[in-house]
PDB file of N, CA and C in Angstrom:
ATOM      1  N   UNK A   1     -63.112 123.476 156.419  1.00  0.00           N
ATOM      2  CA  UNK A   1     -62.047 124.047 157.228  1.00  0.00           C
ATOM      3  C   UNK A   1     -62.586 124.528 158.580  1.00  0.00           C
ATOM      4  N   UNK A   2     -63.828 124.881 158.554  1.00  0.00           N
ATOM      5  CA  UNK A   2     -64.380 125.829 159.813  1.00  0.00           C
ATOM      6  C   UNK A   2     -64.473 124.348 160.995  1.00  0.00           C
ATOM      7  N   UNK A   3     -65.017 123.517 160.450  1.00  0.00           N
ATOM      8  CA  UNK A   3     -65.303 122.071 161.576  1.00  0.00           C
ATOM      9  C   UNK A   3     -64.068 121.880 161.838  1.00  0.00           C
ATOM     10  N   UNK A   4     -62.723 121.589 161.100  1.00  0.00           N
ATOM     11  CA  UNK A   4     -61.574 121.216 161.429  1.00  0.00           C
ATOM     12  C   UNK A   4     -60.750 122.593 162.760  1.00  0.00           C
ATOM     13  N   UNK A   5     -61.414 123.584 162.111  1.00  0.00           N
ATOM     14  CA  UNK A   5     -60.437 124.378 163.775  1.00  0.00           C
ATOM     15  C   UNK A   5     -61.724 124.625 164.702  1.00  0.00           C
ATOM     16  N   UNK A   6     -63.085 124.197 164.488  1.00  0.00           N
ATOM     17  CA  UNK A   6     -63.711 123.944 165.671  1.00  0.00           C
ATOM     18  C   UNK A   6     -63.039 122.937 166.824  1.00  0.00           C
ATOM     19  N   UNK A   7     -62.844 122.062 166.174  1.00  0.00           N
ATOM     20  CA  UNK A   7     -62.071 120.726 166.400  1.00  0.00           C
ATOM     21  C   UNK A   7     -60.702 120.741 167.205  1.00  0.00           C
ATOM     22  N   UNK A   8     -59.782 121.532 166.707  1.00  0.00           N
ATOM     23  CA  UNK A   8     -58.484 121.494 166.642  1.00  0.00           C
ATOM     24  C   UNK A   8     -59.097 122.684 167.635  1.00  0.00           C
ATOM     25  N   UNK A   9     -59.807 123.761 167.931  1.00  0.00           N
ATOM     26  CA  UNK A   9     -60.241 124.778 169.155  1.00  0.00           C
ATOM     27  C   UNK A   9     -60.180 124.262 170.565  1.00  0.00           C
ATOM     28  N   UNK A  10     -61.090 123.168 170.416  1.00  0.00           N
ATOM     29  CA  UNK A  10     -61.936 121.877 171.233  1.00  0.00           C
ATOM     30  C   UNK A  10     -60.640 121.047 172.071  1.00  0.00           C
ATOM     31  N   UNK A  11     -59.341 120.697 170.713  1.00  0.00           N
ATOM     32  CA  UNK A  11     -58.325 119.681 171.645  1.00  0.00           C
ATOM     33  C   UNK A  11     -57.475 120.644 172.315  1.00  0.00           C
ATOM     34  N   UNK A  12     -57.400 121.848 172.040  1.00  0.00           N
ATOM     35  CA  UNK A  12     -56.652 122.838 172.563  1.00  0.00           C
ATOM     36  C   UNK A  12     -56.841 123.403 173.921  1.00  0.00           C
ATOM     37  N   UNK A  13     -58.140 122.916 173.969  1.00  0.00           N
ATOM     38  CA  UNK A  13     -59.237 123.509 175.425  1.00  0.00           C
ATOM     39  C   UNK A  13     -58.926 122.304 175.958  1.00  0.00           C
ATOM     40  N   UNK A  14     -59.192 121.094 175.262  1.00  0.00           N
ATOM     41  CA  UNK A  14     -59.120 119.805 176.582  1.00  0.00           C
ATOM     42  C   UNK A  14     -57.672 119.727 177.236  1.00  0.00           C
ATOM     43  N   UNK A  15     -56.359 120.319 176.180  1.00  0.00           N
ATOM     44  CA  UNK A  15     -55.224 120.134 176.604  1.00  0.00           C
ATOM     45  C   UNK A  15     -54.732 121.276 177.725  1.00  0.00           C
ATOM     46  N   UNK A  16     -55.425 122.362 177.844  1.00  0.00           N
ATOM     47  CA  UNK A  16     -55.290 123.278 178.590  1.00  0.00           C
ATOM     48  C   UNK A  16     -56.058 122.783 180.353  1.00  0.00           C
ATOM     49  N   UNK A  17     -57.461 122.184 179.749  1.00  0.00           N
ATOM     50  CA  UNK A  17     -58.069 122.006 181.078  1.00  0.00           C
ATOM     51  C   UNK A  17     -57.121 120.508 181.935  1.00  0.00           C
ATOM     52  N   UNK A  18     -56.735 119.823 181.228  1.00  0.00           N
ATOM     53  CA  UNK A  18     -55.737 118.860 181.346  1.00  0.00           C
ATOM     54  C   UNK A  18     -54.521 119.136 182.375  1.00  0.00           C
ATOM     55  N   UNK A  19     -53.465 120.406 181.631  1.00  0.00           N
ATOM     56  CA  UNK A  19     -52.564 120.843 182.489  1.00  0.00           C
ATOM     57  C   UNK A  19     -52.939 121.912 183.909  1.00  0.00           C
ATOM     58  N   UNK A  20     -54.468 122.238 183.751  1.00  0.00           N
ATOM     59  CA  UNK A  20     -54.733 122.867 184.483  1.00  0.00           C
ATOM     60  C   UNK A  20     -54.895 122.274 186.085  1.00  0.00           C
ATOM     61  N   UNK A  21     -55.828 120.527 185.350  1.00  0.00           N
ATOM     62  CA  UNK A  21     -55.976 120.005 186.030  1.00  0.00           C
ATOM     63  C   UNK A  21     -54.608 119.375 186.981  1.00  0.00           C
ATOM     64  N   UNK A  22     -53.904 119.407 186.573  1.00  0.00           N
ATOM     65  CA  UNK A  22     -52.833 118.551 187.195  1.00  0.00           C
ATOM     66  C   UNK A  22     -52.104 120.104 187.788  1.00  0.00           C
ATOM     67  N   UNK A  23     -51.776 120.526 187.395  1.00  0.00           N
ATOM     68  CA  UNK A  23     -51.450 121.843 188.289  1.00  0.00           C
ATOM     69  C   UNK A  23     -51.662 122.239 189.415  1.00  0.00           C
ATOM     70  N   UNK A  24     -53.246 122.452 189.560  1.00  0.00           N
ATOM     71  CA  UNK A  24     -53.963 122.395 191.016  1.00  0.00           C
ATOM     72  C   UNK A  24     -53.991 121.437 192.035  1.00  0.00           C
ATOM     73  N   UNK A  25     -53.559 120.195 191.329  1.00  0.00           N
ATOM     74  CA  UNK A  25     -53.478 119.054 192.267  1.00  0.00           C
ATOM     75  C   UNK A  25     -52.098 118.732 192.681  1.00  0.00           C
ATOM     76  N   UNK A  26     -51.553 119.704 192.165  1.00  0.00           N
ATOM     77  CA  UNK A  26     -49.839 120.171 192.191  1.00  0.00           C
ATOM     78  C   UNK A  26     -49.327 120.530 193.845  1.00  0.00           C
ATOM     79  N   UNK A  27     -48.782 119.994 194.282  1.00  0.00           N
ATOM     80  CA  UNK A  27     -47.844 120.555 195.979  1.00  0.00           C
ATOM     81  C   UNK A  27     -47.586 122.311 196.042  1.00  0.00           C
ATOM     82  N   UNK A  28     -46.732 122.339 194.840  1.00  0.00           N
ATOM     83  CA  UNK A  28     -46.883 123.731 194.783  1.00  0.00           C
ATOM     84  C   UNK A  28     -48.468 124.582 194.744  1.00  0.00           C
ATOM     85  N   UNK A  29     -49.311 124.546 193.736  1.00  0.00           N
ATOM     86  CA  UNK A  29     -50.283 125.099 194.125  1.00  0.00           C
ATOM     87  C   UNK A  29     -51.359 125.068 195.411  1.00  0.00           C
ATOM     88  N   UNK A  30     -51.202 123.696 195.893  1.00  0.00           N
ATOM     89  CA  UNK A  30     -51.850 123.330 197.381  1.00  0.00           C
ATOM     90  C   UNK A  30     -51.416 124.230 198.092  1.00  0.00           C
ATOM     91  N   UNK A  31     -50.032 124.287 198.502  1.00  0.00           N
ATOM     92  CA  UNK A  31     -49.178 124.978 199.111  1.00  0.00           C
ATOM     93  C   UNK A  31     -49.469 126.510 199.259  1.00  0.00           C
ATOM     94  N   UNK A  32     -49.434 126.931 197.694  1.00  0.00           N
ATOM     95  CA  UNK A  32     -49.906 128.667 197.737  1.00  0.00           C
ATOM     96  C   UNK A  32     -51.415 128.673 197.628  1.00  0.00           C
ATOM     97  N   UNK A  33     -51.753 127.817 198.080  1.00  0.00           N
ATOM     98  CA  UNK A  33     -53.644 128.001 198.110  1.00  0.00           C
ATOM     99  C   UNK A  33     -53.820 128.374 199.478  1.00  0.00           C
ATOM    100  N   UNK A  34     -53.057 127.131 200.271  1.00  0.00           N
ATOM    101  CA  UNK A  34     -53.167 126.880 202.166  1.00  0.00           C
ATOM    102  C   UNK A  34     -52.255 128.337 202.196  1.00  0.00           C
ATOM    103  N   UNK A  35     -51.289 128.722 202.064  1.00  0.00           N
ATOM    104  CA  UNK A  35     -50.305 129.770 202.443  1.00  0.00           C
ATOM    105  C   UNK A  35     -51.790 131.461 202.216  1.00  0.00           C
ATOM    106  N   UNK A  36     -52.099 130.972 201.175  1.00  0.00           N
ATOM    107  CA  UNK A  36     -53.126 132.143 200.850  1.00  0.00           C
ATOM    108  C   UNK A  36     -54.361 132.099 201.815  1.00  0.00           C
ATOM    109  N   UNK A  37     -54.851 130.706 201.983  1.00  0.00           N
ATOM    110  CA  UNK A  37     -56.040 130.944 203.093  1.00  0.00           C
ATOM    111  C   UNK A  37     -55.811 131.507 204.558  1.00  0.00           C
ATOM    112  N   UNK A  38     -54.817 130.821 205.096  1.00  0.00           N
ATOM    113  CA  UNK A  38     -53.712 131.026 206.661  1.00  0.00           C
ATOM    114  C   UNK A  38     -53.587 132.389 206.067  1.00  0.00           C
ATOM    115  N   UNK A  39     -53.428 133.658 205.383  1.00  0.00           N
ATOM    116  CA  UNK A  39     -53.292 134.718 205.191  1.00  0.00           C
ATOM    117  C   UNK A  39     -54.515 135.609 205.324  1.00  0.00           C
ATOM    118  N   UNK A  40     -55.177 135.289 204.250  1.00  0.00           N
ATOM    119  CA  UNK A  40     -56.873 135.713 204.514  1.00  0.00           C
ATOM    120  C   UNK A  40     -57.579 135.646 206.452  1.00  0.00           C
ATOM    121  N   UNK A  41     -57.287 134.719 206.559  1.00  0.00           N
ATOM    122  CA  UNK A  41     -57.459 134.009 208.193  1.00  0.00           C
ATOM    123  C   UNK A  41     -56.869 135.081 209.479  1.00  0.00           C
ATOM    124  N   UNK A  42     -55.177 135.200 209.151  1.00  0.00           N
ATOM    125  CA  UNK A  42     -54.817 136.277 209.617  1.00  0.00           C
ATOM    126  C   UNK A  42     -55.498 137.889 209.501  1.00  0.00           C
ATOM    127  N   UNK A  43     -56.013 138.365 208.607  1.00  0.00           N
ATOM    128  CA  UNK A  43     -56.425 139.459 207.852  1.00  0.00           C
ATOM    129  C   UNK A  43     -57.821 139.816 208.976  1.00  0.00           C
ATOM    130  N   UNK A  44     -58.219 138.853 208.560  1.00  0.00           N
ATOM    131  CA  UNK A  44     -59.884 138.687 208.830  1.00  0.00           C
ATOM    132  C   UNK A  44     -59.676 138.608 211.014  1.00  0.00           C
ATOM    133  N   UNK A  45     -58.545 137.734 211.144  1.00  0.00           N
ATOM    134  CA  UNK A  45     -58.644 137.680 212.908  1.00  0.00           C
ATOM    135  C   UNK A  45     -58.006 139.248 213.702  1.00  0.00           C
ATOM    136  N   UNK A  46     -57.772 140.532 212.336  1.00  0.00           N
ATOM    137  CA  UNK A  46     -57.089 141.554 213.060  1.00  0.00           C
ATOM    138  C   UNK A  46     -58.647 142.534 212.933  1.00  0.00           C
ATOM    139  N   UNK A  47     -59.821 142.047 212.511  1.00  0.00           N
ATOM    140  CA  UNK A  47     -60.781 142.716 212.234  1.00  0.00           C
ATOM    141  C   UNK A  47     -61.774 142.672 212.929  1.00  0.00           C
ATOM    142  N   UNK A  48     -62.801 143.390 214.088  1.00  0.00           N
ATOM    143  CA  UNK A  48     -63.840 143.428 214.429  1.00  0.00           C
ATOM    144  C   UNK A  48     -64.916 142.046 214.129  1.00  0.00           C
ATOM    145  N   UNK A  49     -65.106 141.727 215.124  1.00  0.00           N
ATOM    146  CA  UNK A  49     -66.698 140.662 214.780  1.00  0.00           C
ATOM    147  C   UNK A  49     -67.339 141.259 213.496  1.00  0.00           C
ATOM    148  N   UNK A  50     -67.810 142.162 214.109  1.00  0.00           N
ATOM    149  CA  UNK A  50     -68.976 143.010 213.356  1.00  0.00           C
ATOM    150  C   UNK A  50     -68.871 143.260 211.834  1.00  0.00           C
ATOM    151  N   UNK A  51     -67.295 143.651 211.426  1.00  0.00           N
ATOM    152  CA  UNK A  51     -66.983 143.788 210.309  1.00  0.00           C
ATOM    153  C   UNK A  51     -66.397 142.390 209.634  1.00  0.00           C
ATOM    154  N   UNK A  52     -66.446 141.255 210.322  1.00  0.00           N
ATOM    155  CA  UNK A  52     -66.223 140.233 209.528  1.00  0.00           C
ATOM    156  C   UNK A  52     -66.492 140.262 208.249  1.00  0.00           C
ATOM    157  N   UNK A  53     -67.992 139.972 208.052  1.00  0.00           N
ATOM    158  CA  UNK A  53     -68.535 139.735 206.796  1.00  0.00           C
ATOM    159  C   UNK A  53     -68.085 140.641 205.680  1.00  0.00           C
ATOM    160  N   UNK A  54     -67.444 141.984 205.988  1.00  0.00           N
ATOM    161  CA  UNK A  54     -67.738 142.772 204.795  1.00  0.00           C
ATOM    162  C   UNK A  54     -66.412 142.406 204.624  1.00  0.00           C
ATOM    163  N   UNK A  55     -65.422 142.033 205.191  1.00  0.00           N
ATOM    164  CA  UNK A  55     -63.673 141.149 204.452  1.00  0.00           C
ATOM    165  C   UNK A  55     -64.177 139.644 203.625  1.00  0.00           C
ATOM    166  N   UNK A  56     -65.554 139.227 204.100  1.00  0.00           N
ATOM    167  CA  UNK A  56     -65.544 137.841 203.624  1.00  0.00           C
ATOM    168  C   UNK A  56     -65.921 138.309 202.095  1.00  0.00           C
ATOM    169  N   UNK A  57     -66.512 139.479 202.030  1.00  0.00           N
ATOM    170  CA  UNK A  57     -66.882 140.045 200.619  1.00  0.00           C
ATOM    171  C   UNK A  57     -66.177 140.360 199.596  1.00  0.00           C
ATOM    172  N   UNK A  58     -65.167 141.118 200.453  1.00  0.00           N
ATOM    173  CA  UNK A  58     -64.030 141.636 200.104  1.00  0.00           C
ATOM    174  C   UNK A  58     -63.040 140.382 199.843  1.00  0.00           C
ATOM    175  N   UNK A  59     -63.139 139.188 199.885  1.00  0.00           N
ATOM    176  CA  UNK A  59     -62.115 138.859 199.973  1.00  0.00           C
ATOM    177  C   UNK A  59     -62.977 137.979 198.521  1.00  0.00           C
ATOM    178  N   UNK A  60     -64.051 137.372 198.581  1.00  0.00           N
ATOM    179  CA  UNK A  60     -65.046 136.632 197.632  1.00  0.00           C
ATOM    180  C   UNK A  60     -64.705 137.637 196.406  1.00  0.00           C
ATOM    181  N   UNK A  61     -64.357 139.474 196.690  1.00  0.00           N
ATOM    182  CA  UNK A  61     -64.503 139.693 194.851  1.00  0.00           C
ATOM    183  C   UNK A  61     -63.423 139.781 194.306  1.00  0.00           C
ATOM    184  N   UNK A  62     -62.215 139.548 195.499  1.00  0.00           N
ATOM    185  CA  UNK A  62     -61.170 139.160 195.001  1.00  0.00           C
ATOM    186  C   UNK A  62     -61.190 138.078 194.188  1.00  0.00           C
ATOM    187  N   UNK A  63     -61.373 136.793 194.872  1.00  0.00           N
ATOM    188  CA  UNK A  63     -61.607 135.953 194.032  1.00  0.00           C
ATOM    189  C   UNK A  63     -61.675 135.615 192.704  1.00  0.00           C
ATOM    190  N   UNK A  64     -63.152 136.584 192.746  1.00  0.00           N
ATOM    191  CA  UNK A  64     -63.639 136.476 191.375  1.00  0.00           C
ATOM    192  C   UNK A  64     -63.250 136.899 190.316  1.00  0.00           C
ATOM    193  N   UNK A  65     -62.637 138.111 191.009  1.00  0.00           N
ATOM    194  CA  UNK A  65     -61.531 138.741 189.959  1.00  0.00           C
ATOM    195  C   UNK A  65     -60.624 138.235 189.661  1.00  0.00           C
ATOM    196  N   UNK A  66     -59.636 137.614 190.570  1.00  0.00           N
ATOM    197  CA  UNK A  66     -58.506 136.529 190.068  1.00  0.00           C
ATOM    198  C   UNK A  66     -59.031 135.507 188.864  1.00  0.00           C
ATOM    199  N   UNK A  67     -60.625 135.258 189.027  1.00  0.00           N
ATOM    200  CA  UNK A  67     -60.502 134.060 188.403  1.00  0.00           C
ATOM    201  C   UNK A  67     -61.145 134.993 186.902  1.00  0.00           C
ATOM    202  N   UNK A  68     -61.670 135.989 187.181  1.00  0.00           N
ATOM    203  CA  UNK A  68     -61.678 136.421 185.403  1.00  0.00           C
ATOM    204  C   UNK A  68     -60.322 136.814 184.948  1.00  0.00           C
ATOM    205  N   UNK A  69     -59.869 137.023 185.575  1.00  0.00           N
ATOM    206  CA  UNK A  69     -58.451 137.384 184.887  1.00  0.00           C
ATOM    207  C   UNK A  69     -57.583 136.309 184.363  1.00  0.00           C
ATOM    208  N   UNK A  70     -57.935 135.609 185.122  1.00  0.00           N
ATOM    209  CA  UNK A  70     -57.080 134.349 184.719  1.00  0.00           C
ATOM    210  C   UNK A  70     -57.612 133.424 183.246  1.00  0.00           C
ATOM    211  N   UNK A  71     -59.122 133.379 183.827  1.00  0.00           N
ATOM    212  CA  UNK A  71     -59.821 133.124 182.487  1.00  0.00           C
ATOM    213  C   UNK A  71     -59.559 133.887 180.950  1.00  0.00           C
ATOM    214  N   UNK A  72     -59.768 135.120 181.222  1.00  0.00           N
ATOM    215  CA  UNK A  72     -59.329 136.203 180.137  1.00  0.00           C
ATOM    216  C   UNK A  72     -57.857 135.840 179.508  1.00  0.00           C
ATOM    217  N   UNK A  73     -56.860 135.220 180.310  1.00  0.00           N
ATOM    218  CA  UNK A  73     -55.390 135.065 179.660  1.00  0.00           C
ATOM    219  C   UNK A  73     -55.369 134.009 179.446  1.00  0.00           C
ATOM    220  N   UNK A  74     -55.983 132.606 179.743  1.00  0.00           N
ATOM    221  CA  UNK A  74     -56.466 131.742 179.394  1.00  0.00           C
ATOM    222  C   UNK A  74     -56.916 131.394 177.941  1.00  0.00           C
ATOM    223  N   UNK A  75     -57.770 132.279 177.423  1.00  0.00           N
ATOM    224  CA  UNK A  75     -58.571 132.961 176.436  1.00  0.00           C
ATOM    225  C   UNK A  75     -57.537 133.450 175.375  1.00  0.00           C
ATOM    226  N   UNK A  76     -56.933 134.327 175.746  1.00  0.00           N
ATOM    227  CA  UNK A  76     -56.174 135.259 175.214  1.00  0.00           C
ATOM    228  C   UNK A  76     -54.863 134.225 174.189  1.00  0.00           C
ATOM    229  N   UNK A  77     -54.490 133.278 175.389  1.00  0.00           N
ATOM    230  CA  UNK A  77     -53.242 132.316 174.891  1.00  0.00           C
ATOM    231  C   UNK A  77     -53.581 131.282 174.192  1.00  0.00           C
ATOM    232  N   UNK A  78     -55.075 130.604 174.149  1.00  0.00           N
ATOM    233  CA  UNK A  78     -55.592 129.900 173.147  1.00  0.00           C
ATOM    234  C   UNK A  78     -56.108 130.537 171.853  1.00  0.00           C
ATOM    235  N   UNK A  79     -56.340 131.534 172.132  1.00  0.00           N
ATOM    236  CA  UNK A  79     -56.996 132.136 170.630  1.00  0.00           C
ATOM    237  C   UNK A  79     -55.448 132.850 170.094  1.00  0.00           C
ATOM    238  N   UNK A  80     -54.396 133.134 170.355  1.00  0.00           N
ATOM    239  CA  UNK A  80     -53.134 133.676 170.136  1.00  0.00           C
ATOM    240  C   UNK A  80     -52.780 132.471 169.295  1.00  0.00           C
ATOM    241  N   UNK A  81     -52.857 131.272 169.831  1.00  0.00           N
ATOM    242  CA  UNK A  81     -52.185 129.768 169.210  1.00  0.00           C
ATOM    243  C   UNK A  81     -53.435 129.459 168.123  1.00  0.00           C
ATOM    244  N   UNK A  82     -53.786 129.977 168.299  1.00  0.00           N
ATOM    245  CA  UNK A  82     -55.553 129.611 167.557  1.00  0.00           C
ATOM    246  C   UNK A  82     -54.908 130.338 166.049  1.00  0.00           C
ATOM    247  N   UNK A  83     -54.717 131.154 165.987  1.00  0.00           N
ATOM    248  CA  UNK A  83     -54.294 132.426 164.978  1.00  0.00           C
ATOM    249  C   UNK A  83     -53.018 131.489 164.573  1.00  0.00           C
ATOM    250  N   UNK A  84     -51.825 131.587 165.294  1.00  0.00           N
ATOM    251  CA  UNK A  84     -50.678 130.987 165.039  1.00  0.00           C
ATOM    252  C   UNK A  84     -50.552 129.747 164.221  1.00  0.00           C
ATOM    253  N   UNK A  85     -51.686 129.086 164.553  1.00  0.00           N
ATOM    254  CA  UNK A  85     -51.639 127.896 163.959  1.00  0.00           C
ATOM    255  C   UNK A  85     -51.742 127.880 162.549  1.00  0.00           C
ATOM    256  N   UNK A  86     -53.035 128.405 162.458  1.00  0.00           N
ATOM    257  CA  UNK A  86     -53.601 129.109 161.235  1.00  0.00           C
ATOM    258  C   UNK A  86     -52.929 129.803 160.112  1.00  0.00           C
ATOM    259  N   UNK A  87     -51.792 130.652 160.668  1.00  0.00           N
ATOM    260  CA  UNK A  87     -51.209 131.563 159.693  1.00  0.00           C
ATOM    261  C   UNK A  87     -51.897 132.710 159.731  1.00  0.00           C
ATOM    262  N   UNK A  88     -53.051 132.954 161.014  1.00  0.00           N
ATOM    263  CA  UNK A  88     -53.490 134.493 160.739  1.00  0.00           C
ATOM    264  C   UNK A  88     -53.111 135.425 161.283  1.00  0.00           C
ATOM    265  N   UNK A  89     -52.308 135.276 161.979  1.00  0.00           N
ATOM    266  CA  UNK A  89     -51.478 136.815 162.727  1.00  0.00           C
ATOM    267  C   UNK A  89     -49.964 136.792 161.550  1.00  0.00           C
TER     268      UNK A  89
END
């Protein structure tokens, strides 16, 4: 049983990275990517030379944070279906 929801873990991840993939390559997400950079751009051209870099920082741990968070619910909604499937919740 343990190999079979390794397995059934595994197609759940490829089907996620799948819709993920096509998502991003999505008009809509292009769209709010460019709308988000042209924003950052604005942000950064109301700011001092000098203090550039520390918005480029600021803006990099944004980032990163968006992307653990996203990862984390990511996570959260496969192991939720993970359980569901199962009968363990």
């Amino acid at each position: 049983m343990k190999r079979y929801q390794e397995e059934w873990f595994q197609d759940k991840l490829d089907d996620i990275n799948e819709v993920e993939s096509h998502v991003m390559e999505s008009k809509e997400f292009l769209d709010a990517k460019r709308q988000l950079e042209e924003i950052k751009s604005k942000i950064k051209a109301q700011v001092p030379e000098a203090e550039r870099s520390a918005i480029d920082l600021l803006f990099d741990s944004m980032d990163e944070i968006n992307l653990s968070v996203y990862n984390m619910l990511m996570e959260k909604i496969v192991c939720a279906t993970k359980f569901d499937d199962f009968n363990l919740i």
